[in-house]
Protein backbone atom coordinates (compact mmCIF):
# COMPACT_ATOMS: atom_id res chain seq x y z
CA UNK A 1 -147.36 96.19 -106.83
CA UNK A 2 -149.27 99.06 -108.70
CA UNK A 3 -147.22 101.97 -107.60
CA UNK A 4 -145.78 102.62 -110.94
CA UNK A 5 -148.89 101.40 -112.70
CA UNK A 6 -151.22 104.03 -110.45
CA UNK A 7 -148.51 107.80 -110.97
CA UNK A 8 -147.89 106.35 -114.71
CA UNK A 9 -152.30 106.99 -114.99
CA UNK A 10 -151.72 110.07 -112.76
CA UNK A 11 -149.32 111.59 -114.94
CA UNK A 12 -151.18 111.07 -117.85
CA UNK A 13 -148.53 108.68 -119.11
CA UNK A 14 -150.79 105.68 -120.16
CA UNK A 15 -152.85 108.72 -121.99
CA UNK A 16 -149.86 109.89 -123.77
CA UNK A 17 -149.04 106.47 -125.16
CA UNK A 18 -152.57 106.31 -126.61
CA UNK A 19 -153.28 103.67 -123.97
CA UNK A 20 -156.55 102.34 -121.53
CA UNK A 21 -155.54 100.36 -118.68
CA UNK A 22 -157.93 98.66 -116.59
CA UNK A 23 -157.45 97.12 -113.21
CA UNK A 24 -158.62 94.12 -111.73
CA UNK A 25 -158.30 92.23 -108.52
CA UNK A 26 -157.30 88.86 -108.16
CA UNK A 27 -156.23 86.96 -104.88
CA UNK A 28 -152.22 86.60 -104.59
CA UNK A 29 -149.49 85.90 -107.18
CA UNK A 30 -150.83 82.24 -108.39
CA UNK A 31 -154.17 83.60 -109.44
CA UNK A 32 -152.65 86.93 -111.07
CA UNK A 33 -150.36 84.33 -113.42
CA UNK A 34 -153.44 82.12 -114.20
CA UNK A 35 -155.37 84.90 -114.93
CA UNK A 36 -152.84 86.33 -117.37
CA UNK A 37 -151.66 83.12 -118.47
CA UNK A 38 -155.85 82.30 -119.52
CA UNK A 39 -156.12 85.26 -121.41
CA UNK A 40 -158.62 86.98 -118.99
CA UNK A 41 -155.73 89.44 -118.21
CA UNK A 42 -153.25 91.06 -120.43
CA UNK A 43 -150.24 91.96 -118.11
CA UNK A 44 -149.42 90.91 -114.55
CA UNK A 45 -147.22 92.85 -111.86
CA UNK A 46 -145.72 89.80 -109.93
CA UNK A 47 -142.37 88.53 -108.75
CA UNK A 48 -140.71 85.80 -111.12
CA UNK A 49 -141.34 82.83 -109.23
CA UNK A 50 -144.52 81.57 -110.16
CA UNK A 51 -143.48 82.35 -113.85
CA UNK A 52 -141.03 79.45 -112.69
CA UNK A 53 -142.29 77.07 -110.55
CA UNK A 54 -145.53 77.12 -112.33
CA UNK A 55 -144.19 76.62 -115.84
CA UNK A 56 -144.73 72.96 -115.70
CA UNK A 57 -148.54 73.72 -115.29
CA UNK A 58 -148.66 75.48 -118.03
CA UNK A 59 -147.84 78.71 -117.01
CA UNK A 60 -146.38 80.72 -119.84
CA UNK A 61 -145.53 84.23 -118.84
CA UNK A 62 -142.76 86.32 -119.82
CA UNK A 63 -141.49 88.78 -117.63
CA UNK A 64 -140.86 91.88 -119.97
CA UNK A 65 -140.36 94.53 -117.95
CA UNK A 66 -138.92 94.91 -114.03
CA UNK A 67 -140.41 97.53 -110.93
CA UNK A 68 -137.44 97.69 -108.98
CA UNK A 69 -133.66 97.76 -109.31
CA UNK A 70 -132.21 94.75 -107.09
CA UNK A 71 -133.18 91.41 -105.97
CA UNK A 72 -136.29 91.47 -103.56
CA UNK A 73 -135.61 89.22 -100.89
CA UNK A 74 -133.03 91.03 -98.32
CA UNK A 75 -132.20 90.14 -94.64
CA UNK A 76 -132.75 93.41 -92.27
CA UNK A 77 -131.52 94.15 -88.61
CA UNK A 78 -131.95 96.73 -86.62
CA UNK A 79 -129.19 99.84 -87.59
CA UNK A 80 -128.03 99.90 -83.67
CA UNK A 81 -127.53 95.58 -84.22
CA UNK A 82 -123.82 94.37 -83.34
CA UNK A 83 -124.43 92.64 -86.91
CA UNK A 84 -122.67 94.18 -89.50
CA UNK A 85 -122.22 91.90 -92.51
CA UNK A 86 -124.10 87.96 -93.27
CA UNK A 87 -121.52 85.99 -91.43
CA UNK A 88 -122.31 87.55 -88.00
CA UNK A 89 -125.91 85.91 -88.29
CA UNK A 90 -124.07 82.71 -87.49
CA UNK A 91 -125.71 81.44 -84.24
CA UNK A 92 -128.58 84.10 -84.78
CA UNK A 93 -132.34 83.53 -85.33
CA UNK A 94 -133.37 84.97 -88.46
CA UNK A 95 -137.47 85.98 -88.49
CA UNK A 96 -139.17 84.60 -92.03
CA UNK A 97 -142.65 85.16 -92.72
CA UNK A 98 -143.72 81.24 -92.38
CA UNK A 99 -141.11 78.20 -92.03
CA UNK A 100 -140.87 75.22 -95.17
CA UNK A 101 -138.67 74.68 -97.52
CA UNK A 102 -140.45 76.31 -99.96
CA UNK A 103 -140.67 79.82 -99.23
CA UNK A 104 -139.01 82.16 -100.33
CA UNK A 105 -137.78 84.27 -97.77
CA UNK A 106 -136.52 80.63 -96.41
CA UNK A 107 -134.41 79.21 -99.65
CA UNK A 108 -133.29 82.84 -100.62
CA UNK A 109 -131.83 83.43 -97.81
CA UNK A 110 -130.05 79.98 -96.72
CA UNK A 111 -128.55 80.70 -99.86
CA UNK A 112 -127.49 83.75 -99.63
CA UNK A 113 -125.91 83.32 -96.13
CA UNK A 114 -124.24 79.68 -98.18
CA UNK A 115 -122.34 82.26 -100.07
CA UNK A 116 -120.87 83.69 -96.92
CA UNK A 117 -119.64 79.68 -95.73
CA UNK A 118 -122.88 79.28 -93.16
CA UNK A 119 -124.01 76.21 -92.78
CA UNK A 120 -127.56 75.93 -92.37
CA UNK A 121 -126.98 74.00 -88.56
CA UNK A 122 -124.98 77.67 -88.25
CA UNK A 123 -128.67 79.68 -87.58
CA UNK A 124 -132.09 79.46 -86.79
CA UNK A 125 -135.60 80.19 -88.58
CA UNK A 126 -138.13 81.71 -87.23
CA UNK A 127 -141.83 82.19 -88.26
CA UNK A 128 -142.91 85.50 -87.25
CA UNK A 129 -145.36 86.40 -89.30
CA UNK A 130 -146.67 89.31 -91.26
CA UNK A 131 -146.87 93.74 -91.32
CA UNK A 132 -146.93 94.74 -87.59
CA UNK A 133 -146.36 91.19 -85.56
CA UNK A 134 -143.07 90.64 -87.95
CA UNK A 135 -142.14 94.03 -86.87
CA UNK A 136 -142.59 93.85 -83.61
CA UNK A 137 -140.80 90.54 -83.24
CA UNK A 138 -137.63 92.02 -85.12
CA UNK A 139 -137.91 95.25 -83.23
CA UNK A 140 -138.36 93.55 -79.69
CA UNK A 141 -135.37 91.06 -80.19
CA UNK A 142 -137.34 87.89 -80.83
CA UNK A 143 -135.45 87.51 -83.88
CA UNK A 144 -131.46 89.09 -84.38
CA UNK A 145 -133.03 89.24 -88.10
CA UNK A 146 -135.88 89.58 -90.89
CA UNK A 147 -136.33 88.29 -94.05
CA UNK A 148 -138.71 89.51 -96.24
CA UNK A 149 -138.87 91.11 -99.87
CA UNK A 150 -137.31 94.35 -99.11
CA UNK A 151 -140.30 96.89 -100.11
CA UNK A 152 -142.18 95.60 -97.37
CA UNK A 153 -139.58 96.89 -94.72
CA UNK A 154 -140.58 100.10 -96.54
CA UNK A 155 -143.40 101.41 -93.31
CA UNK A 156 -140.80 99.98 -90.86
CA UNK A 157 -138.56 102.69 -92.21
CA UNK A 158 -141.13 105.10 -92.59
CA UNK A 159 -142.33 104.77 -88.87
CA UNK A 160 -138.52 105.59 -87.74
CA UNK A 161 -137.01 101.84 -87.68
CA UNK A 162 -133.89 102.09 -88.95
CA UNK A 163 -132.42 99.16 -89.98
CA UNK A 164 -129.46 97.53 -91.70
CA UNK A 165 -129.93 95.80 -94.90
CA UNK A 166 -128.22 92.96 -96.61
CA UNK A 167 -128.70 91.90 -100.16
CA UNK A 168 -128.20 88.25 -101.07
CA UNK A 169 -124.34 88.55 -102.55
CA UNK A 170 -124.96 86.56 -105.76
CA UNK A 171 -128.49 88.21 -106.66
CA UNK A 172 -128.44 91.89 -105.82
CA UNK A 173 -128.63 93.64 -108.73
CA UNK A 174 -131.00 90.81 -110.27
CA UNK A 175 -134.45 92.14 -110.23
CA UNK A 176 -136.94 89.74 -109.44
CA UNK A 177 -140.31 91.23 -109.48
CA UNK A 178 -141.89 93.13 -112.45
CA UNK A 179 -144.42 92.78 -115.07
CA UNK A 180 -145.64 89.60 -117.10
CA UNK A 181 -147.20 88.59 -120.09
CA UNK A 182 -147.98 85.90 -122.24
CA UNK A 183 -146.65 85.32 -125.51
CA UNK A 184 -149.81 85.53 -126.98
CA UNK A 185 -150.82 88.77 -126.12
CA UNK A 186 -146.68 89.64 -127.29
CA UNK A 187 -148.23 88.80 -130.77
CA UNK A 188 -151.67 90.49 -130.64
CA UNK A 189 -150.71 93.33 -128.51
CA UNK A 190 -147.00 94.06 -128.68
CA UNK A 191 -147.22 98.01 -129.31
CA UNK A 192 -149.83 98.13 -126.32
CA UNK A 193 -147.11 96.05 -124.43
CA UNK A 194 -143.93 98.27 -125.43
CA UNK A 195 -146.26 101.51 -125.26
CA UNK A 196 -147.13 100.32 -121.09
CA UNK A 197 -143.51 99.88 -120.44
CA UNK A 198 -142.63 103.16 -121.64
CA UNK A 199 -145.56 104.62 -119.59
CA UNK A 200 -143.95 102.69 -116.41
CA UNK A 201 -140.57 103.95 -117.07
CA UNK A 202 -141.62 107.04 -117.30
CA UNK A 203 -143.37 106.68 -113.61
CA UNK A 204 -140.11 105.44 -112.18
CA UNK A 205 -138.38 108.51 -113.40
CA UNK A 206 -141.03 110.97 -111.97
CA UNK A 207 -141.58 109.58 -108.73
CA UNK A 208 -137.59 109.58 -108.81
CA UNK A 209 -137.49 113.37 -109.20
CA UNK A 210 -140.13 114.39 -107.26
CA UNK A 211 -141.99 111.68 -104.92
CA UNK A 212 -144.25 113.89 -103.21
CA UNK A 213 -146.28 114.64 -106.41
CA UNK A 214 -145.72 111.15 -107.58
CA UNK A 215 -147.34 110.45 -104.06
CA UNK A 216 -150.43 112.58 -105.18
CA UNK A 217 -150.91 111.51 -108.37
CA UNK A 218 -151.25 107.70 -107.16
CA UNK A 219 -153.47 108.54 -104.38
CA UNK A 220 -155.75 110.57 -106.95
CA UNK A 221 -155.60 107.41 -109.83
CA UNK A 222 -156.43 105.12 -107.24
CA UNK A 223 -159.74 106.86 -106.66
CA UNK A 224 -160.27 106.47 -103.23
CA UNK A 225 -160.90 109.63 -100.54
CA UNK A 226 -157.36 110.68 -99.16
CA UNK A 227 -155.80 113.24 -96.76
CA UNK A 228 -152.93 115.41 -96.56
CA UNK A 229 -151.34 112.77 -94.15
CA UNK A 230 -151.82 110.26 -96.57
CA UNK A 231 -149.91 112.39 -98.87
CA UNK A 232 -147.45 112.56 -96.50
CA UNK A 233 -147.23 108.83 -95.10
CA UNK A 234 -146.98 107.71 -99.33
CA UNK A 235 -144.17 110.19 -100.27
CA UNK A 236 -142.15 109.32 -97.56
CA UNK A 237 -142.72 105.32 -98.54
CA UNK A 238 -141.66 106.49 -101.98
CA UNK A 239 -138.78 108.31 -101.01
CA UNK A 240 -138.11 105.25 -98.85
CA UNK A 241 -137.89 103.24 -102.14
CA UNK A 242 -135.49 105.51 -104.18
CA UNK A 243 -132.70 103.38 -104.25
CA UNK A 244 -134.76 100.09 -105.09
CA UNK A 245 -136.69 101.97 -108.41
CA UNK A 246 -136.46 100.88 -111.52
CA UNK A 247 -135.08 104.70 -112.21
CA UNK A 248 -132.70 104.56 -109.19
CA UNK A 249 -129.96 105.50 -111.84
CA UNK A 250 -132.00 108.47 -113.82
CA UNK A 251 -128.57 108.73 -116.36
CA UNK A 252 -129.23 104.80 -117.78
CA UNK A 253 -131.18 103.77 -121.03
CA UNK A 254 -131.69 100.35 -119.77
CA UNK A 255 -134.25 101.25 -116.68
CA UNK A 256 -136.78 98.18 -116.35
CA UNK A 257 -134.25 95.38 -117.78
CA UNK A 258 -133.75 92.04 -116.68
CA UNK A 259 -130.66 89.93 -116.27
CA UNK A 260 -131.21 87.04 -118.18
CA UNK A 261 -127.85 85.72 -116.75
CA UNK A 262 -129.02 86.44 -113.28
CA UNK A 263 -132.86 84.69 -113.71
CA UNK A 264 -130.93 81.45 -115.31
CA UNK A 265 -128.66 81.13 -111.66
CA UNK A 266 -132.28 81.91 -109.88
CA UNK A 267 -133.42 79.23 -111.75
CA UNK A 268 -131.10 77.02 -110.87
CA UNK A 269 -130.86 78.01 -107.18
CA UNK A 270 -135.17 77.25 -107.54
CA UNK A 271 -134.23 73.60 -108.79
CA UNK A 272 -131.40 73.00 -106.24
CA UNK A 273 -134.07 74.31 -103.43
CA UNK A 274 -136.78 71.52 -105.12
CA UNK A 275 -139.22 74.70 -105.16
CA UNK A 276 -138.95 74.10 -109.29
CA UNK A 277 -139.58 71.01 -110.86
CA UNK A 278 -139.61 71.38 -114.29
CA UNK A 279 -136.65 72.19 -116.31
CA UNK A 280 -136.64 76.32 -117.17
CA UNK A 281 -134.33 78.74 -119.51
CA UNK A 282 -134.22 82.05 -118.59
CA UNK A 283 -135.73 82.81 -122.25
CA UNK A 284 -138.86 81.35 -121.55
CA UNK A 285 -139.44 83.68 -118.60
CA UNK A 286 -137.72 86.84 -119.63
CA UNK A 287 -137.54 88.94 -122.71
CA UNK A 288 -135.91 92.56 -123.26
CA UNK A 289 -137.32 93.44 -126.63
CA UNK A 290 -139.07 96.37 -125.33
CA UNK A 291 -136.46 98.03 -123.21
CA UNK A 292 -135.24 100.01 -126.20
CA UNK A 293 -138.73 101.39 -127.24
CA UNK A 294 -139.17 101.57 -123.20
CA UNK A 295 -136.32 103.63 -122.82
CA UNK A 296 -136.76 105.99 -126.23
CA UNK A 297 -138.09 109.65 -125.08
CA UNK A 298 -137.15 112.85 -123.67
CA UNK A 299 -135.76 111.91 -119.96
CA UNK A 300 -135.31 115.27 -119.26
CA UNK A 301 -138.68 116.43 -120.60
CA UNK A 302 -140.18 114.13 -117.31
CA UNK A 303 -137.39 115.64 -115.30
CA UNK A 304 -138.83 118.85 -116.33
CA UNK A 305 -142.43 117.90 -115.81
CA UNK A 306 -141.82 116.13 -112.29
CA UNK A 307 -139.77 119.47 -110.76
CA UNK A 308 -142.65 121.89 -112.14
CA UNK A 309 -145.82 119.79 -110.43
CA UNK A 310 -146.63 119.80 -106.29
């Protein structure tokens, strides 16, 4: 979640744009949104959901700004897997991170196998938990398949797994995760606000063109002692994530939009699950009205910067 947040205080971004960012800790997605949402935080880097399910509690949190390029949730098998596209899971047992209705590995991707004709009789869920037992229960052959939010197949990948990857055919180029705010602090604090998502897109672009001094520069802003082989492990996770940044197409003015389109089908596909109970538009959880000022500097200046640092 604070990838971007830690190389865009590396790089001096934040500095450039005249800004202080603070961080503070809170205890999974729920609290992050109350905390913004309460005005004891100003922005929050958290998927959509809560923005949405939470709404009728009061939440209100717009997402403003997005940390990755496609839809989060993807199904993975192993690259050496007879399974090469969503209808050959029919039969299979797919590996979520806990079984219910409600979660969202489980509704995102009974849906996204629905838009391939599979019947949810047609395969299996499986609770396999979370980092290394998931891993080992996909790798081992406990499961046929995983799904999880893809950046966390990201150390799979970097420890060798190679694996397959399916995006959900209706949502793929929807991002769902990103950065949130309240309308509030839109009013109070709206140059702050377009300032930080110029910083971020400016991240996305250097770790883009050059990840392992993007991999340094977080390692430094997060403060803590680190090694050469942490240097090593986080620029290969970044490199890992190329495709997925917000960035992954350098040429585009647009880097960090939303598809307000996309998040009103998510929506719906949240009310049709029963994960959202209270009537949402699209416009009450997403805004663009800083991509422009986001997207308004010298891309090839941070081109220029990124290739010159090591």
């Amino acid at each position: 979640m604070n990838a971007l947040n830690l190389v865009a205080e590396g790089a001096g971004f934040y500095k450039q744009e005249r800004l202080t960012v603070t961080r503070i800790s809170v205890n999974g997605a729920l609290e992050a949104v109350q905390t913004c949402s309460s005005g004891k935080g100003d922005i929050c880097p958290v998927g959509i959901e809560p923005l949405i399910t939470n709404y009728g509690d009061g939440i209100r949190l717009k997402m403003f700004l997005s940390r990755a390029r496609h839809f989060a949730y993807v199904i993975a098998v192993p690259e050496e897997s007879p399974i090469r596209q969503l209808a050959d899971l029919k039969g299979r047992m797919i590996g979520v991170h806990v079984l219910g209705a409600g979660a969202s590995g489980v509704f995102t991707t009974a849906s996204a196998l629905a838009a391939v004709g599979l019947k949810p009789s047609d395969y299996t869920f499986k609770a396999i938990g979370y980092e290394d037992e998931a891993a080992d229960a996909l790798a081992s052959g406990k499961v046929a398949a995983a799904a999880f939010p893809y950046y966390e197949f990201i150390p799979f990948v970097v420890a060798g797994r190679k694996l397959r990857i399916f995006y959900h055919p209706a949502f793929r180029d929807m991002p769902n995760t990103g950065y949130a705010v309240a309308p509030s602090v839109i009013a109070a604090k709206g140059d702050s606000v377009k300032r930080f998502s110029r910083a971020i897109v400016e991240a996305s672009l250097f770790v883009h063109y050059n990840a392992a001094a993007a991999a340094r520069l977080l390692l430094s802003a997060d403060g803590k002692p680190f090694t050469e082989e942490d240097v090593r492990r986080k620029t290969a996770e970044l490199t890992a994530w190329q495709d997925d940044l917000p960035a992954g197409d350098p040429a585009s003015r647009r880097i960090g939009a939303l598809s307000t389109s996309g998040v009103q089908d998510y929506i719906k596909l949240l009310m049709d699950a029963g994960v959202a109970k209270s009537p949402v538009r699209a416009s009450d959880v997403v805004t663009d009205e800083f991509i422009g000022f986001a997207n308004d500097f010298d891309h090839q200046a941070v081109e220029r910067l990124a290739k010159t640092m090591h």
